[in-house]
C-alpha atoms as a PDB file:
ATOM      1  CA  UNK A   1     -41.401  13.643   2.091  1.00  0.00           C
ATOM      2  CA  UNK A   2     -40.571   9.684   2.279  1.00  0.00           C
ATOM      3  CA  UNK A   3     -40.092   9.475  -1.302  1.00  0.00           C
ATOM      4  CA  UNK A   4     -37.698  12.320  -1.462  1.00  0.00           C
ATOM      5  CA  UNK A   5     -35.551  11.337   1.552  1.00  0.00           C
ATOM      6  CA  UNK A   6     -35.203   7.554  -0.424  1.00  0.00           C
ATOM      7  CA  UNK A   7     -34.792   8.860  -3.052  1.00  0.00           C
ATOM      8  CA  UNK A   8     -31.860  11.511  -2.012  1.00  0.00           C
ATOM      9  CA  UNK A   9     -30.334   8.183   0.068  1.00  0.00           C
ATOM     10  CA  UNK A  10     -30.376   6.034  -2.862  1.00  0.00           C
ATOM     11  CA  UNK A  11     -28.472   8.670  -5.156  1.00  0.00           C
ATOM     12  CA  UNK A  12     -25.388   8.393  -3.313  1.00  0.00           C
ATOM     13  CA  UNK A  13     -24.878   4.789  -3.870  1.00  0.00           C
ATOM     14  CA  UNK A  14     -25.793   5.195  -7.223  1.00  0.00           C
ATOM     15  CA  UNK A  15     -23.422   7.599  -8.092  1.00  0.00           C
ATOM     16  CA  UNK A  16     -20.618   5.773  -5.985  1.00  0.00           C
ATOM     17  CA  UNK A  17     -21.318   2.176  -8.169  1.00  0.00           C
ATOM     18  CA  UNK A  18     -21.633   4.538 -11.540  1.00  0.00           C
ATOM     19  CA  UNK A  19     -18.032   5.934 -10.647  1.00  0.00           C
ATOM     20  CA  UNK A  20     -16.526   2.718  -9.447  1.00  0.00           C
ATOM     21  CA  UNK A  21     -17.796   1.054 -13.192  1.00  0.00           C
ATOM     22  CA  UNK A  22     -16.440   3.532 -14.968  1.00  0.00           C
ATOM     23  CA  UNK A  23     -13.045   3.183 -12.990  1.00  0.00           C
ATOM     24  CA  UNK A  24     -12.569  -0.397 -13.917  1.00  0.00           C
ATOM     25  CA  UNK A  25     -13.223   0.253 -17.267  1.00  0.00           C
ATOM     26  CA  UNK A  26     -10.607   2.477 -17.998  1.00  0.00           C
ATOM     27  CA  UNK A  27      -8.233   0.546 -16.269  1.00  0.00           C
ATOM     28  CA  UNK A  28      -5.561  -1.289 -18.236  1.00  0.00           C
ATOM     29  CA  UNK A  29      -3.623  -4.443 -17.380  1.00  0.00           C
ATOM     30  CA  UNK A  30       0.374  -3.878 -17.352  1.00  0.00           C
ATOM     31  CA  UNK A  31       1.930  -5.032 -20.021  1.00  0.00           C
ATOM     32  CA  UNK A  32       4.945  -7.299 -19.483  1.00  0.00           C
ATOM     33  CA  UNK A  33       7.349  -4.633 -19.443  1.00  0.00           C
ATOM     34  CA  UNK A  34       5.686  -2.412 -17.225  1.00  0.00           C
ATOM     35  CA  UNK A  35       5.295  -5.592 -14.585  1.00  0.00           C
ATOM     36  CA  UNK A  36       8.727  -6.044 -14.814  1.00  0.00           C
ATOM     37  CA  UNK A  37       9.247  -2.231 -14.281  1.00  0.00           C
ATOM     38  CA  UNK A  38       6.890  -2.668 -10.925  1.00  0.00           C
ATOM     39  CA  UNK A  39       8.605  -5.827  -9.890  1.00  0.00           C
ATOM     40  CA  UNK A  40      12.219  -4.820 -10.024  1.00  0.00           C
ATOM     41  CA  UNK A  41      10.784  -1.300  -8.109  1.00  0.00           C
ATOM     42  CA  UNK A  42       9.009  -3.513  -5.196  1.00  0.00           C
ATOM     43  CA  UNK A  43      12.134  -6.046  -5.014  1.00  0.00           C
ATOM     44  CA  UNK A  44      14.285  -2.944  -4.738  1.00  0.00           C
ATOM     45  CA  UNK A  45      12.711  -1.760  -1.916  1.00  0.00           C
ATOM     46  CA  UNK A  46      12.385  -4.711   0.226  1.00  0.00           C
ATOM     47  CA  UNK A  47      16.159  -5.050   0.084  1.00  0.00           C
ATOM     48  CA  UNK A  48      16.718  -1.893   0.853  1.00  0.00           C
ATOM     49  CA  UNK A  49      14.313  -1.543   3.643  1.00  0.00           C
ATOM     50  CA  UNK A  50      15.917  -5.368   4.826  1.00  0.00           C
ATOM     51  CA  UNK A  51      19.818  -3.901   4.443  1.00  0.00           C
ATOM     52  CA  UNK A  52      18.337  -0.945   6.744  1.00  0.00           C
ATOM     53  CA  UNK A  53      16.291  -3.088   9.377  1.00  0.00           C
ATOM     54  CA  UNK A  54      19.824  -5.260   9.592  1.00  0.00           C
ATOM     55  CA  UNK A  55      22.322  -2.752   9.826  1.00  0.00           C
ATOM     56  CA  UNK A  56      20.375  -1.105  12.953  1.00  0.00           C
ATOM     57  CA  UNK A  57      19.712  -4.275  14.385  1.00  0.00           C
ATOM     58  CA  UNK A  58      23.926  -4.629  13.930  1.00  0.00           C
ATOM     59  CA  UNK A  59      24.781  -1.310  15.681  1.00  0.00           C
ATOM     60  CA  UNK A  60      22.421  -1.433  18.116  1.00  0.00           C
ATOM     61  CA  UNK A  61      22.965  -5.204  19.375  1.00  0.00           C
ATOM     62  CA  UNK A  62      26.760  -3.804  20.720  1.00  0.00           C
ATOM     63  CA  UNK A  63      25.275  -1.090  22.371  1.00  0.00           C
ATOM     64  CA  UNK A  64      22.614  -2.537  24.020  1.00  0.00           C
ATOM     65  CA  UNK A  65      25.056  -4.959  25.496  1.00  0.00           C
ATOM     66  CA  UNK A  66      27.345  -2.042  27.091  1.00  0.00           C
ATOM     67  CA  UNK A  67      24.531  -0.507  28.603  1.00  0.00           C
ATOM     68  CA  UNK A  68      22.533  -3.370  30.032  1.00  0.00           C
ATOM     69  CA  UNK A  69      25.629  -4.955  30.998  1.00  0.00           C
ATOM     70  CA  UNK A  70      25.646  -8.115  29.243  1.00  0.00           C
ATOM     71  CA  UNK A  71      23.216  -9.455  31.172  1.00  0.00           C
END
């Protein structure tokens, strides 16, 4: 009964680190035009997401002002 409960425990990891290996090896690195593809995609969005995090802070500064008061 010990020898099947270690040996049920140990197949899980097993299977996990046989899974993961075969993962990473059909992984590819990106070529150069694909990377540049990802970049431009990633820079895009920050700016947009920045131009949206500004333009709230710039309508909401005004109004926050009239209703605290300007204090």
């Amino acid at each position: 009964m010990d020898n099947e409960f270690t040996q049920t425990a140990v197949e899980g990891p097993k299977q996990f680190l046989k899974e993961g290996i075969s993962f990473i090896n059909r992984c590819t690195k990106p070529d150069r035009k694909e990377f540049m593809q990802i970049t431009q995609a990633v820079s895009m969005g920050f700016f947009v997401m920045g131009v949206i995090g500004f333009v709230v802070k710039l309508i909401h500064i005004p109004i926050n002002n009239i209703l605290v008061g300007g204090a």
